[in-house]
N, C-alpha and C. Protein backbone atom coordinates (compact mmCIF):
# COMPACT_ATOMS: atom_id res chain seq x y z
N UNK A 1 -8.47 32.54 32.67
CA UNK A 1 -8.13 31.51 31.72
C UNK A 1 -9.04 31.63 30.51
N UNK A 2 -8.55 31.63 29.23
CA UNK A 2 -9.20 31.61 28.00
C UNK A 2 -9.96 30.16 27.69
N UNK A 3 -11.41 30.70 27.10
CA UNK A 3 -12.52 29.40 26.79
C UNK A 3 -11.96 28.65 25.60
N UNK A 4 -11.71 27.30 25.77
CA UNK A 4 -11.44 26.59 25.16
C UNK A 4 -11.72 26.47 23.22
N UNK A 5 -11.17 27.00 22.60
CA UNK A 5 -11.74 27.25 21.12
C UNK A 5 -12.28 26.05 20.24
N UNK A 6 -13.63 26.27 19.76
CA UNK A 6 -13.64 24.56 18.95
C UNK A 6 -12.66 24.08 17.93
N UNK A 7 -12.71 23.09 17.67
CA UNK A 7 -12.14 22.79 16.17
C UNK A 7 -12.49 23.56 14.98
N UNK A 8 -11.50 23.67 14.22
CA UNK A 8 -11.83 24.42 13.25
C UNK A 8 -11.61 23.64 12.17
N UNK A 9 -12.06 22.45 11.85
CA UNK A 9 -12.78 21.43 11.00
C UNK A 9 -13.26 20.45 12.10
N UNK A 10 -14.22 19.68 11.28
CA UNK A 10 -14.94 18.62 11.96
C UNK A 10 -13.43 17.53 12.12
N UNK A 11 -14.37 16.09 13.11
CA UNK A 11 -13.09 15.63 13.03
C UNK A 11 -13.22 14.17 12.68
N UNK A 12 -12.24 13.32 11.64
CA UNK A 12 -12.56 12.20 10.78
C UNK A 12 -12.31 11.14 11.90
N UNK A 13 -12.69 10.28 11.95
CA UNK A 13 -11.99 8.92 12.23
C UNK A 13 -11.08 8.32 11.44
N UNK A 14 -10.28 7.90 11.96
CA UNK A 14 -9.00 6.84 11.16
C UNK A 14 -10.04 5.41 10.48
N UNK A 15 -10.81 4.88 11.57
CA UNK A 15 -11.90 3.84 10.83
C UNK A 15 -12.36 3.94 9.77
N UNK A 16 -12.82 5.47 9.65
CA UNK A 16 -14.03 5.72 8.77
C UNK A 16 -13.02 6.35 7.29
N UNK A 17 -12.06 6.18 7.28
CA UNK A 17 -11.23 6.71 6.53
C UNK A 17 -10.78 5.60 4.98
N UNK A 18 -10.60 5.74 3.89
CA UNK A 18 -10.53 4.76 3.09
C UNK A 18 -8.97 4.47 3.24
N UNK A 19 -8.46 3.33 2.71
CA UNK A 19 -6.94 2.79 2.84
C UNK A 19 -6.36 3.84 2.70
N UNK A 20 -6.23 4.42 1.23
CA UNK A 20 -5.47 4.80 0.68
C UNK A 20 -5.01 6.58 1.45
N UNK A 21 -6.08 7.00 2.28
CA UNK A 21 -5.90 8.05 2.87
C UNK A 21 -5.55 7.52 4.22
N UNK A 22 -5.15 6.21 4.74
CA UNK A 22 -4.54 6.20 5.63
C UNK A 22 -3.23 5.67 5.42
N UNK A 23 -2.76 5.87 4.19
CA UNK A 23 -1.26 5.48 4.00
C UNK A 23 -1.08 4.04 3.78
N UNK A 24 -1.87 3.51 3.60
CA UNK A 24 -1.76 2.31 2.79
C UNK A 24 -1.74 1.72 1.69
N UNK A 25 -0.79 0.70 0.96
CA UNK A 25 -1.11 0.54 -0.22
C UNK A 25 -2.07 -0.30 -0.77
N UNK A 26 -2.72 -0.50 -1.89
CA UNK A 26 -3.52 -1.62 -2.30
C UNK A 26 -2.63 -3.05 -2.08
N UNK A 27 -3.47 -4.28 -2.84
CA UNK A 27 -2.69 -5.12 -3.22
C UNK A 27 -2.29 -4.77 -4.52
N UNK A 28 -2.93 -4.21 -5.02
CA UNK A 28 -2.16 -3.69 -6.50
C UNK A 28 -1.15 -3.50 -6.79
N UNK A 29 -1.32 -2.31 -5.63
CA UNK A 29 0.17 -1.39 -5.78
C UNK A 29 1.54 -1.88 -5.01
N UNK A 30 1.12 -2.84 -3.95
CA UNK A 30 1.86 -3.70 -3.71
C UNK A 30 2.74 -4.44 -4.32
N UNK A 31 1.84 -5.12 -5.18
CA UNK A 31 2.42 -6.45 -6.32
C UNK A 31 2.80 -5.60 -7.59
N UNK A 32 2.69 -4.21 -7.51
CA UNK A 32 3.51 -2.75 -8.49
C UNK A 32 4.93 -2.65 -7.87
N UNK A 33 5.14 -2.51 -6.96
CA UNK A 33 6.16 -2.63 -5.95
C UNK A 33 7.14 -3.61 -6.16
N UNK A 34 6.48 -4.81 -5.20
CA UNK A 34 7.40 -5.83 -5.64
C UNK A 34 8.14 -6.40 -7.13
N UNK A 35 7.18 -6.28 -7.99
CA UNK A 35 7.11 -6.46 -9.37
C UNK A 35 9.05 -5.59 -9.89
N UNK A 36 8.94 -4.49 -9.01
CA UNK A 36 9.91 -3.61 -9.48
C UNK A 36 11.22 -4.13 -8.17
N UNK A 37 10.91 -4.52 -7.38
CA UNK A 37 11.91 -4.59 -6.56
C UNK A 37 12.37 -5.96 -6.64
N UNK A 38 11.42 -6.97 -6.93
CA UNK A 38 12.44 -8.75 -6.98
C UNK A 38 13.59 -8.66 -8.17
N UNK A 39 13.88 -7.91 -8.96
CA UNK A 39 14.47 -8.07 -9.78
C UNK A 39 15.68 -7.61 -9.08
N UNK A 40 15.92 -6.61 -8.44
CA UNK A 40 17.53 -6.25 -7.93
C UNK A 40 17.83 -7.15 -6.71
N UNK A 41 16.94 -7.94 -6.06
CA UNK A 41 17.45 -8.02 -4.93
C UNK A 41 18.12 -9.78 -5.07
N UNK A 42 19.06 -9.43 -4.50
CA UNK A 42 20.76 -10.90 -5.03
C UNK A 42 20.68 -11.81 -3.76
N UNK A 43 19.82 -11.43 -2.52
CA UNK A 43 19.61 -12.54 -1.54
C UNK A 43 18.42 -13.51 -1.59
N UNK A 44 18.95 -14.52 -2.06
CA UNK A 44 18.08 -16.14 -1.86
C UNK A 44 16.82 -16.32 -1.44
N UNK A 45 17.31 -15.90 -0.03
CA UNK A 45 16.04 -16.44 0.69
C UNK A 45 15.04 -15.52 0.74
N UNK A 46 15.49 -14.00 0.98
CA UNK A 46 14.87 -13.09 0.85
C UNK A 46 13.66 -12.87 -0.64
N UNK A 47 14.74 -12.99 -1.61
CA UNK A 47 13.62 -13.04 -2.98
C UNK A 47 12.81 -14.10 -3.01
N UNK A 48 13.07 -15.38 -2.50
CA UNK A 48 12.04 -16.58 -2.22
C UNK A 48 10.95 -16.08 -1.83
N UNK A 49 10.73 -15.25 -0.21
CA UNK A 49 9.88 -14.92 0.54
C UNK A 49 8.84 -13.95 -0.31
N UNK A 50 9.35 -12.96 -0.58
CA UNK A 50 8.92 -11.63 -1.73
C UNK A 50 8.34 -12.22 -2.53
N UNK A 51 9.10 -13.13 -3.65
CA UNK A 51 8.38 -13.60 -4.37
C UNK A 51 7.01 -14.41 -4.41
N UNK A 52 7.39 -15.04 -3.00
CA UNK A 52 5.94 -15.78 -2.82
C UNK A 52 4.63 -14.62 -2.03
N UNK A 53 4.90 -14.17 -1.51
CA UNK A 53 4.02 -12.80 -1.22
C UNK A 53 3.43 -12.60 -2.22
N UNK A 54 4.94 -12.00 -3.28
CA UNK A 54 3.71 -11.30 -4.66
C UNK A 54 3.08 -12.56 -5.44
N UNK A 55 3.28 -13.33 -5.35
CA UNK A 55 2.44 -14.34 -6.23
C UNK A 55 1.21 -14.54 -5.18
N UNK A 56 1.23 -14.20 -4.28
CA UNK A 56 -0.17 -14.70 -3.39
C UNK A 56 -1.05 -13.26 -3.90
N UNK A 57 -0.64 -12.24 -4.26
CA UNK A 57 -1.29 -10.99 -4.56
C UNK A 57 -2.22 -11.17 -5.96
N UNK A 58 -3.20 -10.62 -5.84
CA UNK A 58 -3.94 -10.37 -7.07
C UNK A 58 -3.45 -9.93 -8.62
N UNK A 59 -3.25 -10.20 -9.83
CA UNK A 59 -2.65 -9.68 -10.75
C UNK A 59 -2.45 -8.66 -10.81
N UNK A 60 -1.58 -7.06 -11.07
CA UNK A 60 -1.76 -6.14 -11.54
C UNK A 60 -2.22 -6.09 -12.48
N UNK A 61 -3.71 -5.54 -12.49
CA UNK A 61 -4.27 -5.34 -13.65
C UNK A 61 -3.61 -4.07 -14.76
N UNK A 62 -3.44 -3.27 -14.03
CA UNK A 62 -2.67 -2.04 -15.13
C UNK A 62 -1.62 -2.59 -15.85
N UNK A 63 -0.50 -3.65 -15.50
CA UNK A 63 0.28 -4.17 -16.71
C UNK A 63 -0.19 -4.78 -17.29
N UNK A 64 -1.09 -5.59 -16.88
CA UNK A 64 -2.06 -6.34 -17.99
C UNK A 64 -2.36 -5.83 -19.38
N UNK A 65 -3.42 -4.24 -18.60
CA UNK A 65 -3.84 -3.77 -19.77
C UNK A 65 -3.04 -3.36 -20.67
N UNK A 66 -1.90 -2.53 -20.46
CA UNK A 66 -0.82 -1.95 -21.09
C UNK A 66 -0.56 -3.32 -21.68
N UNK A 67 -0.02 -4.87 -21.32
CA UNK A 67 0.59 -5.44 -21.95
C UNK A 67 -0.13 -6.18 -23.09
């Protein structure tokens, strides 16, 4: 039987890892998101919910600046 070979990189933790390299978005980019998506969507209750989400989110600062 062949000796087990090491890794051939070290190996990260998911913990030790920042958001954004674990596939997550900011709240930023979140409330970037929504920002672009409440506008098409034609169900009631649904845009109620969304909408109150993104208003609980932090300003996007990047339209800010641009605006």
């Amino acid at each position: 039987m062949d000796e087990p070979q090491p890794p051939a990189s070290a190996v990260c933790s998911l913990d030790e890892a920042p958001d954004a390299w674990r596939g997550y978005l900011s709240p930023a980019e979140i409330a970037t998101e929504l920002d672009r998506l409440l506008p098409r969507i034609r169900d009631d209750a649904l845009h109620a919910r969304l909408k109150a989400i993104r208003d609980s989110l932090p300003p996007d600062d990047a339209k800010d600046k641009a605006g």
